[in-house]
C-alpha atoms as a PDB file:
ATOM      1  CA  UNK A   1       0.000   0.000   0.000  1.00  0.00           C
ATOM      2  CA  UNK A   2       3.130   2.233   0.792  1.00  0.00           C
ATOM      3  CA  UNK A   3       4.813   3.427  -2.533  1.00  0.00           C
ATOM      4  CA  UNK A   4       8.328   1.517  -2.710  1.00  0.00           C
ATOM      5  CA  UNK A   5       9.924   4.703  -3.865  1.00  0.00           C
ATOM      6  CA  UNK A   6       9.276   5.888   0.294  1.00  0.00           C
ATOM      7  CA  UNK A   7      11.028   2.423   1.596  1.00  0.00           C
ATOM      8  CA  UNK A   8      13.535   3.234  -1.329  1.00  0.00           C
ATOM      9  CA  UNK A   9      14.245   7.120  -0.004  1.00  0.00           C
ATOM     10  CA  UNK A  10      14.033   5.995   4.059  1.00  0.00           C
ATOM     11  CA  UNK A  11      16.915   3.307   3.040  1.00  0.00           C
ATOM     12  CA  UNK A  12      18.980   5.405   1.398  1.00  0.00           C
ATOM     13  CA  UNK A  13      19.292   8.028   3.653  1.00  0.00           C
ATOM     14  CA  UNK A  14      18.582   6.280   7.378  1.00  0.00           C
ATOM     15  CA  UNK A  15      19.584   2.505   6.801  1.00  0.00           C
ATOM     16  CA  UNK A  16      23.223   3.502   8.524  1.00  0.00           C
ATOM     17  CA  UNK A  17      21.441   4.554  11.800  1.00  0.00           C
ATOM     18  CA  UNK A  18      19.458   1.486  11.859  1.00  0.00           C
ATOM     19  CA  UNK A  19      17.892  -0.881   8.775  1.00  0.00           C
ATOM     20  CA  UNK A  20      15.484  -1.937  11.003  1.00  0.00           C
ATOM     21  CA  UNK A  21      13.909   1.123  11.299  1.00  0.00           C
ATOM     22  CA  UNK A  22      14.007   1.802   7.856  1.00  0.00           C
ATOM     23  CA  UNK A  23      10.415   0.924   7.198  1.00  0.00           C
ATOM     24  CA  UNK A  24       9.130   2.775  10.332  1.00  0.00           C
ATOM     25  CA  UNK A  25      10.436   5.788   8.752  1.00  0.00           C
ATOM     26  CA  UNK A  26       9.109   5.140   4.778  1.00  0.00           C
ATOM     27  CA  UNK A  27       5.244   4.697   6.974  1.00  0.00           C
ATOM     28  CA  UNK A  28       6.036   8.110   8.776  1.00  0.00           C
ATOM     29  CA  UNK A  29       6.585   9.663   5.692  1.00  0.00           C
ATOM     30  CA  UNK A  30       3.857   8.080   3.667  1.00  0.00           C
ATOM     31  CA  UNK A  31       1.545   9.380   5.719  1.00  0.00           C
ATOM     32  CA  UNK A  32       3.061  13.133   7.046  1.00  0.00           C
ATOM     33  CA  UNK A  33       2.999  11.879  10.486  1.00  0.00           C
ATOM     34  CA  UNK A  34       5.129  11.331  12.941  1.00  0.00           C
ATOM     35  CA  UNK A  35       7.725   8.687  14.261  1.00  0.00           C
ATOM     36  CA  UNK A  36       6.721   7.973  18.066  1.00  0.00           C
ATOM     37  CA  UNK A  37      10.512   6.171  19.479  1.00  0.00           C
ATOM     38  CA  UNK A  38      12.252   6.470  22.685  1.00  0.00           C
ATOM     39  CA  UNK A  39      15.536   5.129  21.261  1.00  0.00           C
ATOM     40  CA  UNK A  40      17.736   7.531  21.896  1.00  0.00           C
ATOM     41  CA  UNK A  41      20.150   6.127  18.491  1.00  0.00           C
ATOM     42  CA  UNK A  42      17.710   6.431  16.505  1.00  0.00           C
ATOM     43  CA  UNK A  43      16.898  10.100  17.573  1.00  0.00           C
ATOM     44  CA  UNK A  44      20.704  11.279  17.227  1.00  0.00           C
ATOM     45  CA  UNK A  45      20.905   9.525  14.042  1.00  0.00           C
ATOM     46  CA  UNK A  46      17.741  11.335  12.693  1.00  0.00           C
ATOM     47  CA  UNK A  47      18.790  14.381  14.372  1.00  0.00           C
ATOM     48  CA  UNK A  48      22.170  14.156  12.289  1.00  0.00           C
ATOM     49  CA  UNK A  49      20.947  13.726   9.319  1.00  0.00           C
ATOM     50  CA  UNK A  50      18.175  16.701   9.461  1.00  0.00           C
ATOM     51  CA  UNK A  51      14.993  14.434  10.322  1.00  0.00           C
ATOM     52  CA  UNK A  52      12.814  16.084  12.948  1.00  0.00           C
ATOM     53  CA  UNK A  53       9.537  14.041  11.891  1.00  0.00           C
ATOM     54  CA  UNK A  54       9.421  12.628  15.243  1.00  0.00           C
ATOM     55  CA  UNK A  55       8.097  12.825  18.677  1.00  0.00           C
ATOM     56  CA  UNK A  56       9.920  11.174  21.715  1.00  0.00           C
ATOM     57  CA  UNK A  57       8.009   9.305  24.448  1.00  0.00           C
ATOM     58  CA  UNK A  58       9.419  11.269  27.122  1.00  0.00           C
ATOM     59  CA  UNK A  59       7.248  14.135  25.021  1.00  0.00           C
ATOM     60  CA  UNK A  60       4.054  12.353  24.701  1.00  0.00           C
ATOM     61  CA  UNK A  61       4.531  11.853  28.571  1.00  0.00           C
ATOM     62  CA  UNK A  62       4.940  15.379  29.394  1.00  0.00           C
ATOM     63  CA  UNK A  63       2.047  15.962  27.243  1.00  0.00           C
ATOM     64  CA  UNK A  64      -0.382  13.640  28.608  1.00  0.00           C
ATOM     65  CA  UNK A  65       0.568  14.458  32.220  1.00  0.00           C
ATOM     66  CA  UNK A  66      -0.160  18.109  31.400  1.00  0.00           C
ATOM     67  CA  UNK A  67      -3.493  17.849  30.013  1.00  0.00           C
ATOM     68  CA  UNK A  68      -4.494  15.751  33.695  1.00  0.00           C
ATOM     69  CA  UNK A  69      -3.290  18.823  35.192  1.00  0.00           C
ATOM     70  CA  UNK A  70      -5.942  20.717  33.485  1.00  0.00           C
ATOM     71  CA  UNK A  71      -8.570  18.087  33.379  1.00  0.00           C
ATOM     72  CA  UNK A  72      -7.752  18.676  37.456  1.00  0.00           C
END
């Protein structure tokens, strides 16, 4: 369902941070979203090579946690 040409660009450019999130990156893009990880490689790796298309768990923590506080 994913165009190959997405699993073609995420290998090319992230494979050396880790292959096996090479897919997890082509879905991210295929759909605009965004890459939910806590693995702190993979973030510096991304980071390094300009990819900000994600959003850490330690984030979606803080976030959650904040909107108790106002559901308080």
């Amino acid at each position: 369902m994913i165009p190959i040409e997405f699993y073609k660009r995420a290998e090319k450019i992230y494979s050396s941070i880790d292959i096996d999130d090479t897919a997890f990156v082509a879905v991210t893009d295929f759909v605009r979203g965004k890459l939910w990880t806590g693995d702190k490689e993979l973030i510096q790796g991304l980071l390094s090579k300009g990819y900000q298309r994600f959003i850490t768990t330690e984030e979606l923590h803080q976030d959650f946690l904040g909107k108790q506080k106002l559901k308080k």
